[in-house]
PDB file of N, CA and C in Angstrom:
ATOM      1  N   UNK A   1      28.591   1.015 -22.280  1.00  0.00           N
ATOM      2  CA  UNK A   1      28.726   2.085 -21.338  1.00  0.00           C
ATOM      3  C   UNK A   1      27.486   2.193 -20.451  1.00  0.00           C
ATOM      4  N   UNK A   2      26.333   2.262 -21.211  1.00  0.00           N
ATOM      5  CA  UNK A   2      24.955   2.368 -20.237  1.00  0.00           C
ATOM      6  C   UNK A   2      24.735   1.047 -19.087  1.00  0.00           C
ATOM      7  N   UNK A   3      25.553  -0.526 -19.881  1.00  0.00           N
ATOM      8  CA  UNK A   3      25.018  -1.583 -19.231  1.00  0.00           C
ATOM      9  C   UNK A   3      25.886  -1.376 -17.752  1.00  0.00           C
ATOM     10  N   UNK A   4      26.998  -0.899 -18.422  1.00  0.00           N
ATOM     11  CA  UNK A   4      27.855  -0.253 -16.819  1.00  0.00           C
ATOM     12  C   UNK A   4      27.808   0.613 -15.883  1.00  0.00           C
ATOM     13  N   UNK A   5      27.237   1.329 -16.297  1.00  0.00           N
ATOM     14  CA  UNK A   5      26.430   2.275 -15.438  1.00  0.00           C
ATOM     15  C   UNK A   5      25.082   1.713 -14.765  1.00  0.00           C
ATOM     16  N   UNK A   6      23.992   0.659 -15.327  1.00  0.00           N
ATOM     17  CA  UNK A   6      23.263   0.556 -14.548  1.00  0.00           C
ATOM     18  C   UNK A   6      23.445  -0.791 -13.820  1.00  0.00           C
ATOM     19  N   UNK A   7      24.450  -1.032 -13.878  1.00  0.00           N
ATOM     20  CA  UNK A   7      25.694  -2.040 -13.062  1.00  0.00           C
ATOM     21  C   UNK A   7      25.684  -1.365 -11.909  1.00  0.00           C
ATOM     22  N   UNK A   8      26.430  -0.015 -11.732  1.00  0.00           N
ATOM     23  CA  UNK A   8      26.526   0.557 -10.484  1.00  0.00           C
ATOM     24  C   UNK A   8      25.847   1.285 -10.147  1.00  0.00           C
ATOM     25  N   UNK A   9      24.716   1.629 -10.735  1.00  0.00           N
ATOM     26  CA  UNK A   9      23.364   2.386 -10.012  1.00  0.00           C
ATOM     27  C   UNK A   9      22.996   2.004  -8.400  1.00  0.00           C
ATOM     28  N   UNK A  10      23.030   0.665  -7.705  1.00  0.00           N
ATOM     29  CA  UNK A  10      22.686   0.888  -7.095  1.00  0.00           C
ATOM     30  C   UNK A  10      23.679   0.859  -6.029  1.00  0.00           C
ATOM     31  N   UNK A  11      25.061   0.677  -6.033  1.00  0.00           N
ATOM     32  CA  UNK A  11      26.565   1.124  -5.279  1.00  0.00           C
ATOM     33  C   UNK A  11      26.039   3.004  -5.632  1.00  0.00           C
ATOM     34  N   UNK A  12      25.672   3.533  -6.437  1.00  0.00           N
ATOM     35  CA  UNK A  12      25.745   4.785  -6.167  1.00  0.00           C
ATOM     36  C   UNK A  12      24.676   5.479  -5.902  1.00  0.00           C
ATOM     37  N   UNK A  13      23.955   4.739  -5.775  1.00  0.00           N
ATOM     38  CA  UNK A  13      22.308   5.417  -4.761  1.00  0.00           C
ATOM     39  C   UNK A  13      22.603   4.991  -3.380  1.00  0.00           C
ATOM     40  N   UNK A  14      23.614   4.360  -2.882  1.00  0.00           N
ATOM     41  CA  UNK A  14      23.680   3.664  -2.077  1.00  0.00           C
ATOM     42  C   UNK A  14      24.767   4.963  -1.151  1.00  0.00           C
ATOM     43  N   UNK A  15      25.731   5.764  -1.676  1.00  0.00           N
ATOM     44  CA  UNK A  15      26.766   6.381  -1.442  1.00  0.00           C
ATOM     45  C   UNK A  15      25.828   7.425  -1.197  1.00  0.00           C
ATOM     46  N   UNK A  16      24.791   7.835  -1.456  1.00  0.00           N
ATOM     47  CA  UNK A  16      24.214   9.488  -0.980  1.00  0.00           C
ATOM     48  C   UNK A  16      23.538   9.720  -0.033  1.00  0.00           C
ATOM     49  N   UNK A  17      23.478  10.514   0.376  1.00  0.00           N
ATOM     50  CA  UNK A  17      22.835  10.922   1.320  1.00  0.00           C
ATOM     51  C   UNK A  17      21.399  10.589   1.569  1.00  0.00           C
ATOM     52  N   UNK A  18      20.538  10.628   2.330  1.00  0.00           N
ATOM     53  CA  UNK A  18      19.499  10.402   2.449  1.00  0.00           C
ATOM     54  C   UNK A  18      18.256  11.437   1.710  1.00  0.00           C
ATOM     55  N   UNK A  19      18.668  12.602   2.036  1.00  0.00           N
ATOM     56  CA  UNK A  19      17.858  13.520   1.333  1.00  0.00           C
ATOM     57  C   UNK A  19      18.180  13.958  -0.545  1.00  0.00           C
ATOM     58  N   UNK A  20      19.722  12.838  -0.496  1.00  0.00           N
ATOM     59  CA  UNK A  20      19.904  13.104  -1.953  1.00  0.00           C
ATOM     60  C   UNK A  20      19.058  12.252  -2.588  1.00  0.00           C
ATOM     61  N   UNK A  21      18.410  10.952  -1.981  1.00  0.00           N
ATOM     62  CA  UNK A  21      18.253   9.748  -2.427  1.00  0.00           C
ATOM     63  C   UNK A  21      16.785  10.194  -2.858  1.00  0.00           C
ATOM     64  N   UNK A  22      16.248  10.781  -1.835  1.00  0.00           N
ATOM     65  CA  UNK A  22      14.641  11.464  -1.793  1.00  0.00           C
ATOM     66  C   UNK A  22      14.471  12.405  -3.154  1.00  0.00           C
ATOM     67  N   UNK A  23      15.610  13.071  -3.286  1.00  0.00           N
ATOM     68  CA  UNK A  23      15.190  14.299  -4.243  1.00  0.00           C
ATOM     69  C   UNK A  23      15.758  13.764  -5.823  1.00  0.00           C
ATOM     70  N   UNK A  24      16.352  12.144  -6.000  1.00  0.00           N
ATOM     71  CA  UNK A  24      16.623  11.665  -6.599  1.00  0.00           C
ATOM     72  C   UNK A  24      15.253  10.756  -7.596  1.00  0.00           C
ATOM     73  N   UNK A  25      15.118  10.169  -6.019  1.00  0.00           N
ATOM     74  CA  UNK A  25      13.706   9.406  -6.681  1.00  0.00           C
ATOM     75  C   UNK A  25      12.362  10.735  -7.104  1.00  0.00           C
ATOM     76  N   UNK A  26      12.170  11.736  -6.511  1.00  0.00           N
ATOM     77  CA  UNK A  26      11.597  12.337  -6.977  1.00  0.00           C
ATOM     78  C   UNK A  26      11.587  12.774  -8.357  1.00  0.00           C
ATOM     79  N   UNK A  27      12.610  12.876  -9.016  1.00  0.00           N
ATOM     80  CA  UNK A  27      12.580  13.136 -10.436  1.00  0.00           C
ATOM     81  C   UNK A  27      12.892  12.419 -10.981  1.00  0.00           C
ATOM     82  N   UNK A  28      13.067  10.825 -10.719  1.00  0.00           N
ATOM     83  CA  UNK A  28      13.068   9.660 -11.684  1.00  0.00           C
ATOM     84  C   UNK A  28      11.540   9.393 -11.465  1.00  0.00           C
ATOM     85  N   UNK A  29      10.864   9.537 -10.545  1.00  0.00           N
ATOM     86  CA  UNK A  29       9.711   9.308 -10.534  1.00  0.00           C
ATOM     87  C   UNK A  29       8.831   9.690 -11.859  1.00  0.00           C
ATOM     88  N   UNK A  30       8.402  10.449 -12.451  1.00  0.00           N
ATOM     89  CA  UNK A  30       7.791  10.667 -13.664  1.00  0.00           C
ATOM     90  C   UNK A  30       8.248  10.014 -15.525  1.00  0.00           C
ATOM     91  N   UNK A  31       9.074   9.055 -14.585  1.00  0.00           N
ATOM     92  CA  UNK A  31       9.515   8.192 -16.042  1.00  0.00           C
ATOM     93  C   UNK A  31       8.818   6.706 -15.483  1.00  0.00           C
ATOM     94  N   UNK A  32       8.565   6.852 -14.888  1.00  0.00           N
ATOM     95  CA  UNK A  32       8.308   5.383 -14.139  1.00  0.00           C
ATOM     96  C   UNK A  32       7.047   4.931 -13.588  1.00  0.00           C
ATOM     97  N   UNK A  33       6.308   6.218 -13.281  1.00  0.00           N
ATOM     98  CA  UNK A  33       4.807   6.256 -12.832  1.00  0.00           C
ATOM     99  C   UNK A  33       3.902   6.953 -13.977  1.00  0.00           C
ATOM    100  N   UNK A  34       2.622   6.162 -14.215  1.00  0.00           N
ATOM    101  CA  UNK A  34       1.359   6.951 -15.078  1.00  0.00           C
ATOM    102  C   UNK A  34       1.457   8.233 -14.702  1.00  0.00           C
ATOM    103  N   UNK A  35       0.927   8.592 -15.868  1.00  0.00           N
ATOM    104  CA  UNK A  35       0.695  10.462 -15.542  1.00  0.00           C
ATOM    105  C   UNK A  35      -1.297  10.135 -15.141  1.00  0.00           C
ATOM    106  N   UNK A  36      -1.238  10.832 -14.117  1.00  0.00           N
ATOM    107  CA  UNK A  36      -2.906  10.813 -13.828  1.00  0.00           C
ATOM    108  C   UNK A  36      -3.430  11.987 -14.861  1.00  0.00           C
ATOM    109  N   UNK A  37      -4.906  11.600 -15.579  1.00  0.00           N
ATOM    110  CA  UNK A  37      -5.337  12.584 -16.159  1.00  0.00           C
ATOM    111  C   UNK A  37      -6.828  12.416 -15.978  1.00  0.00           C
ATOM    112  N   UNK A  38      -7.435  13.721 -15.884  1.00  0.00           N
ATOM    113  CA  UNK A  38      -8.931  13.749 -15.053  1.00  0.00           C
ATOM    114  C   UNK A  38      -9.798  13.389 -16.182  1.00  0.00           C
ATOM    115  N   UNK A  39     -10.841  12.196 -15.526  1.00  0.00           N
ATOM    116  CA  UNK A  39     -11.817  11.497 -16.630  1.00  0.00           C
ATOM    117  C   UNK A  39     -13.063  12.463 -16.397  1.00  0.00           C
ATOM    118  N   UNK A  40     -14.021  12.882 -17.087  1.00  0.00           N
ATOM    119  CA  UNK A  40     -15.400  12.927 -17.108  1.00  0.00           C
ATOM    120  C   UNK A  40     -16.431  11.823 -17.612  1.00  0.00           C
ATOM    121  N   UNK A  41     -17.339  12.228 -17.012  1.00  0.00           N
ATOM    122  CA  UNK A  41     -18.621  11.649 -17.478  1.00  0.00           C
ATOM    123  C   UNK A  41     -19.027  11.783 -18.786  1.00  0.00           C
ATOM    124  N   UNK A  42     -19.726  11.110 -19.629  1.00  0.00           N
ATOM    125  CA  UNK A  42     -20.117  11.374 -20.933  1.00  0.00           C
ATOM    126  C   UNK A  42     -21.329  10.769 -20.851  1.00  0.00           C
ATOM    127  N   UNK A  43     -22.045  11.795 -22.449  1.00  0.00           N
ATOM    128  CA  UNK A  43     -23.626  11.410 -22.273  1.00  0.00           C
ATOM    129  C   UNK A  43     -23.541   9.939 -22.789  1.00  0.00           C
ATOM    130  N   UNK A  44     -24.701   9.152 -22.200  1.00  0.00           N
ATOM    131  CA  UNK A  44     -25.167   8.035 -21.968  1.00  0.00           C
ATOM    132  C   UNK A  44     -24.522   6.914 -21.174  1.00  0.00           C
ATOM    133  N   UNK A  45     -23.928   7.397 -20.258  1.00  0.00           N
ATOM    134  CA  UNK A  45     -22.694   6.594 -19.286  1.00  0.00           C
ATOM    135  C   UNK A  45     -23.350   7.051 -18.212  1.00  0.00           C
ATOM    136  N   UNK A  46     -23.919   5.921 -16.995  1.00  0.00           N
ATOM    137  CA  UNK A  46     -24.362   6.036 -16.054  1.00  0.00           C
ATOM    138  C   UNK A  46     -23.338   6.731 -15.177  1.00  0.00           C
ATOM    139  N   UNK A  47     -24.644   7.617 -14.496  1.00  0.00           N
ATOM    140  CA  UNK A  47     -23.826   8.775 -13.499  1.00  0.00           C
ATOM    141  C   UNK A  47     -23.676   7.891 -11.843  1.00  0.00           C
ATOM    142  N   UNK A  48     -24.908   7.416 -11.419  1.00  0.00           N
ATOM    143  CA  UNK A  48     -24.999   6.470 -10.184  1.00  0.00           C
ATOM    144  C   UNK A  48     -24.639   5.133 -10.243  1.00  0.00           C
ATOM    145  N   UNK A  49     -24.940   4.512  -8.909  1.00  0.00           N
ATOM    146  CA  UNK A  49     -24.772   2.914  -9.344  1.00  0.00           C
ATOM    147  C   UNK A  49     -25.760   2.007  -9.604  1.00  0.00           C
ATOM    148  N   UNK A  50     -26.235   2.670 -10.844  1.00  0.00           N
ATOM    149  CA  UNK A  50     -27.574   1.819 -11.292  1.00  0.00           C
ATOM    150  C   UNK A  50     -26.629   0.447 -11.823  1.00  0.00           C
ATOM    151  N   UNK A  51     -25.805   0.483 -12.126  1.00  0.00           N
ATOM    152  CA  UNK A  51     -25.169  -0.356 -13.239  1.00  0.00           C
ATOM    153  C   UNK A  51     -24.855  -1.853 -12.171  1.00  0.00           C
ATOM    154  N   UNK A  52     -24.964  -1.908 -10.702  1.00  0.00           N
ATOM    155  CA  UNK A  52     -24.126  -2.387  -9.894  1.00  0.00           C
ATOM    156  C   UNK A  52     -25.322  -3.813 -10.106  1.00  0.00           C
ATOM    157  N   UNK A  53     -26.737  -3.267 -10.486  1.00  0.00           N
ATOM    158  CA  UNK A  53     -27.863  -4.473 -10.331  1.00  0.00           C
ATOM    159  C   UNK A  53     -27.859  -5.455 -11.528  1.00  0.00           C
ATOM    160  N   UNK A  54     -27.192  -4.719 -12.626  1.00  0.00           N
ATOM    161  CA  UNK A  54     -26.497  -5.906 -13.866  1.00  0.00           C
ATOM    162  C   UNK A  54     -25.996  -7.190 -13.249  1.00  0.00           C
ATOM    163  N   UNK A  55     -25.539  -6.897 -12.172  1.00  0.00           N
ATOM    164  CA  UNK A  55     -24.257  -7.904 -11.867  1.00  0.00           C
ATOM    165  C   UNK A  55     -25.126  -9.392 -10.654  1.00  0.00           C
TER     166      UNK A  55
END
């Protein structure tokens, strides 16, 4: 049943509207893209680019 359905996934993204298609991918979007999550700094991890003269 599922392999048939994503058989015609794209005959039926294909049938909608334009703004359906937009507000479609918008909420398949979060199965499909990283979730961003905010890094910090930690002690002893260079803050500048001292690190760049290693190289």
């Amino acid at each position: 049943m599922v392999d048939d359905e994503l058989q015609n996934l794209q005959d039926n993204i294909n049938e909608l509207e334009p703004k359906e298609r937009i507000e479609l991918l918008i909420k398949l979007l979060p199965y499909v893209m990283p979730k961003v999550q905010t890094v910090s700094a930690r002690d002893g991890e260079p803050i500048g680019l001292d690190w760049i003269n290693e190289f």
